[in-house]
C-alpha atoms as a PDB file:
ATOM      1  CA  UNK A   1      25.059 -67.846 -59.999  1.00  0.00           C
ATOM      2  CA  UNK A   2      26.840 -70.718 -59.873  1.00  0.00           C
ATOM      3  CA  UNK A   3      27.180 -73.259 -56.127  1.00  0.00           C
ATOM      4  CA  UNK A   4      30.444 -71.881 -55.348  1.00  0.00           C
ATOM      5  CA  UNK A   5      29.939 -68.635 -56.163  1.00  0.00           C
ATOM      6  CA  UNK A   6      26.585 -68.786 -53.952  1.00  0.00           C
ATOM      7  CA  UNK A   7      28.530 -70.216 -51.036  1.00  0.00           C
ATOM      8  CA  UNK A   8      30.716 -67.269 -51.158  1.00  0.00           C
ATOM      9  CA  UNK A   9      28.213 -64.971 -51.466  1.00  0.00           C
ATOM     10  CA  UNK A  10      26.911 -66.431 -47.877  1.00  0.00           C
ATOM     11  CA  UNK A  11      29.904 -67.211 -46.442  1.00  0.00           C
ATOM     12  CA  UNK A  12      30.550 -63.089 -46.450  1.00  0.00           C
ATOM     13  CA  UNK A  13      27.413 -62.834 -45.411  1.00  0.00           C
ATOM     14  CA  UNK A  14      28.026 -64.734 -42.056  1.00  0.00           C
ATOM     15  CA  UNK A  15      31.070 -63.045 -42.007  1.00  0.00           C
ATOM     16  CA  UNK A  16      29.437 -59.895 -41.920  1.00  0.00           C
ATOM     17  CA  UNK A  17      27.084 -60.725 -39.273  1.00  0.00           C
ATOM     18  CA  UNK A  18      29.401 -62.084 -36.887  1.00  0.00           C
ATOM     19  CA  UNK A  19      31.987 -59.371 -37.428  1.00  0.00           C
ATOM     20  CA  UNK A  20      29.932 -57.050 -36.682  1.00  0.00           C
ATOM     21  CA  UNK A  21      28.520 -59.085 -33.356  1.00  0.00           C
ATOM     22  CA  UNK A  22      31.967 -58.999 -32.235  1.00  0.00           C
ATOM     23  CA  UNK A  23      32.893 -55.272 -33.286  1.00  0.00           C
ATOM     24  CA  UNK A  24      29.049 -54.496 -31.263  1.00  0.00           C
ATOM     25  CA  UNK A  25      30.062 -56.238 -28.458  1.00  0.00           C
ATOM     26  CA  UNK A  26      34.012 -55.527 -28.428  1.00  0.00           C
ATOM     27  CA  UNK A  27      33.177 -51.360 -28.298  1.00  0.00           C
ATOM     28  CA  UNK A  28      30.961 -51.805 -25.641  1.00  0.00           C
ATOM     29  CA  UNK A  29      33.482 -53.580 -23.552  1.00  0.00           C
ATOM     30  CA  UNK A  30      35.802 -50.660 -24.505  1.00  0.00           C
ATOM     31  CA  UNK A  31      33.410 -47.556 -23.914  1.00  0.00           C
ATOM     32  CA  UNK A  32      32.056 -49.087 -20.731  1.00  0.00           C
ATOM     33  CA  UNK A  33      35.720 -49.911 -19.955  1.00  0.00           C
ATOM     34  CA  UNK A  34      36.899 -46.196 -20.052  1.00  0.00           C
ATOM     35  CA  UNK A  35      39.584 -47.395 -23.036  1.00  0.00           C
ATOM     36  CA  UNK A  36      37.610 -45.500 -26.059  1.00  0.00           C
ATOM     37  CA  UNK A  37      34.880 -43.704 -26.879  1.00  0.00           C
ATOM     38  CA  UNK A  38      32.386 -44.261 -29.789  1.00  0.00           C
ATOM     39  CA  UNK A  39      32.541 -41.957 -32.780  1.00  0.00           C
ATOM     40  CA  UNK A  40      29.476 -41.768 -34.560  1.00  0.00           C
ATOM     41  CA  UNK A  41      27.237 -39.893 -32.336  1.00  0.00           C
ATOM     42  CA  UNK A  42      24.020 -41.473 -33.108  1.00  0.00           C
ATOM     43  CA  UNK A  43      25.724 -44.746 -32.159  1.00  0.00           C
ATOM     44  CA  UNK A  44      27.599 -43.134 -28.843  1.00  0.00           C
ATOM     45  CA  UNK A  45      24.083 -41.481 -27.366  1.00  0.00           C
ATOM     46  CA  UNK A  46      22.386 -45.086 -27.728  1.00  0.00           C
ATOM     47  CA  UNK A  47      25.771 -46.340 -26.061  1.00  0.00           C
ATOM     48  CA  UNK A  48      24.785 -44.152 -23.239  1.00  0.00           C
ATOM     49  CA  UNK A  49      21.339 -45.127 -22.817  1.00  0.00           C
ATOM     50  CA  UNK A  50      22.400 -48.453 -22.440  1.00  0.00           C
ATOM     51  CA  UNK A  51      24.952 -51.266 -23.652  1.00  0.00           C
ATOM     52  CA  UNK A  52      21.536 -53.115 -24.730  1.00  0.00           C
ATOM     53  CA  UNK A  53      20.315 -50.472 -26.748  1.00  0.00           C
ATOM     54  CA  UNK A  54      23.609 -49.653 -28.535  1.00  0.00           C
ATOM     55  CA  UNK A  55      23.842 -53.777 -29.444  1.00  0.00           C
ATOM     56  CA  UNK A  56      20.397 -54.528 -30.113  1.00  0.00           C
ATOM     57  CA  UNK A  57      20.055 -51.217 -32.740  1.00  0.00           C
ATOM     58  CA  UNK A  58      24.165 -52.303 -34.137  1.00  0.00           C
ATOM     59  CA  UNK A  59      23.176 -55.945 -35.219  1.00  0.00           C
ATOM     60  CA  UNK A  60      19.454 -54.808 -36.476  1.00  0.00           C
ATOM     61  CA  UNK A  61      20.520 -52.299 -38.744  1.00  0.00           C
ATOM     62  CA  UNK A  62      23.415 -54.734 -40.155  1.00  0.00           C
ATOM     63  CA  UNK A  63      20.802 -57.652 -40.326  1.00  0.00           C
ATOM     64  CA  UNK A  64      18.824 -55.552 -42.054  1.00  0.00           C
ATOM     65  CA  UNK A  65      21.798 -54.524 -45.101  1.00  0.00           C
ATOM     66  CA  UNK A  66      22.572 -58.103 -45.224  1.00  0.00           C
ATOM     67  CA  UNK A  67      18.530 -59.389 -45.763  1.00  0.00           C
ATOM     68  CA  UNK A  68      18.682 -56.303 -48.563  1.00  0.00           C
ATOM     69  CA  UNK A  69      22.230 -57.752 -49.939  1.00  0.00           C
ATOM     70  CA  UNK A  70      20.519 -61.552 -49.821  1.00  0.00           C
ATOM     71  CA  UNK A  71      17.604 -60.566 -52.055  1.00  0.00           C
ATOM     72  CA  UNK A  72      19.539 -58.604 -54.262  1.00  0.00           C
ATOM     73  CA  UNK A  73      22.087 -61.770 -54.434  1.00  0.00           C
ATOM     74  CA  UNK A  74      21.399 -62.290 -58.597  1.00  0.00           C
ATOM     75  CA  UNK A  75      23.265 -59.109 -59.178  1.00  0.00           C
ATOM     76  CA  UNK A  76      27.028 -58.879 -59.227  1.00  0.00           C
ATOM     77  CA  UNK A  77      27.590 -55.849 -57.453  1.00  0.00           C
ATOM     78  CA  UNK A  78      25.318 -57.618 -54.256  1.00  0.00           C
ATOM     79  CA  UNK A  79      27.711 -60.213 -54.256  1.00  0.00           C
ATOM     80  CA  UNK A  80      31.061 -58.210 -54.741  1.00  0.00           C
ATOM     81  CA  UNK A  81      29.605 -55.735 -52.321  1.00  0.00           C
ATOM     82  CA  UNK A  82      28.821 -58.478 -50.062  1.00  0.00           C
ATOM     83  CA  UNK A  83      32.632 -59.940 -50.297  1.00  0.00           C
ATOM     84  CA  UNK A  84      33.736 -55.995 -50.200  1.00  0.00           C
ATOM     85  CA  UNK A  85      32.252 -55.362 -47.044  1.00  0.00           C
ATOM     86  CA  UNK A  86      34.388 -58.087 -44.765  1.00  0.00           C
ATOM     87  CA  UNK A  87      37.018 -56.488 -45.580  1.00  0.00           C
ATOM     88  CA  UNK A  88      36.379 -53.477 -42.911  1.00  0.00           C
ATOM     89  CA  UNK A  89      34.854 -55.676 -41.121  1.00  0.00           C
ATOM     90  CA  UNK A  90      37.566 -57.892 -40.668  1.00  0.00           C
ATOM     91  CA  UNK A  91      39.888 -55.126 -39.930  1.00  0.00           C
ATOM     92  CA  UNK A  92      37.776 -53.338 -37.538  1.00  0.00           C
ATOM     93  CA  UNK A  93      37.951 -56.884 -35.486  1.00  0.00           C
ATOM     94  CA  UNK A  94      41.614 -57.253 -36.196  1.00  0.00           C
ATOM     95  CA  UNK A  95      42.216 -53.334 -34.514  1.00  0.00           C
ATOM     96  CA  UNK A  96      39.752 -54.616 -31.389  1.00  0.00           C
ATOM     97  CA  UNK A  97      42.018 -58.098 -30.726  1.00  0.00           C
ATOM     98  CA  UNK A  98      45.357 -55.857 -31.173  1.00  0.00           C
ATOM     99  CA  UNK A  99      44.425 -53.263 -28.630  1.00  0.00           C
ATOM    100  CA  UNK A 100      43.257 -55.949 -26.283  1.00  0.00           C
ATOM    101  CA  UNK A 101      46.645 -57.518 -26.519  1.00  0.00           C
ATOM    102  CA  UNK A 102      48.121 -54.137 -26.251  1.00  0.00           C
ATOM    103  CA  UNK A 103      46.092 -52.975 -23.035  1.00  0.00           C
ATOM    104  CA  UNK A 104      46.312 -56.286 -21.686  1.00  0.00           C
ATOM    105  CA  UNK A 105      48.994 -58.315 -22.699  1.00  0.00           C
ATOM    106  CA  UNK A 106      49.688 -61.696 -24.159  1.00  0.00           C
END
């Protein structure tokens, strides 16, 4: 793997992370808010049992994929997988800043 290709490789990696950080933090605001509810039910009972519990389990289990994805970084589908995955994430944190300016305005 060549330099640039390994500073893409972490770059999406960091994009994963905080993406997700923001998406955690983002549907908590919303659930606790009254705006949404959470739809994976696993997620939504942890939710419940706290905002803590709910953020502290999100980021793990992504930290987690990504330390997987990091080791497996010589093979090409780690890295396109890697690159593959902001793209959700990205949009998932596009959806949370365009219902904030819905809800709340400019």
């Amino acid at each position: 793997m060549c330099v640039i290709q390994y500073r893409c490789f972490m770059l999406a990696l960091k994009v994963i992370l905080a993406s997700n950080l923001f998406d955690a933090l983002a549907t908590t605001l919303w659930v606790m808010g009254g705006f949404a509810t959470e739809a994976n039910p696993l997620m939504n009972e942890l939710l419940h049992a706290g905002p803590g519990h709910f953020i502290i389990t999100k980021v793990f289990v992504v930290q987690v994929g990504v330390m997987i994805l990091c080791g497996l970084r010589p093979y090409l589908l780690a890295r396109l997988g890697a690159v593959g995955l902001c793209v959700p994430y990205l949009a998932v944190c596009l959806l949370h800043i365009v219902a904030a300016i819905t809800i709340f305005g400019t």
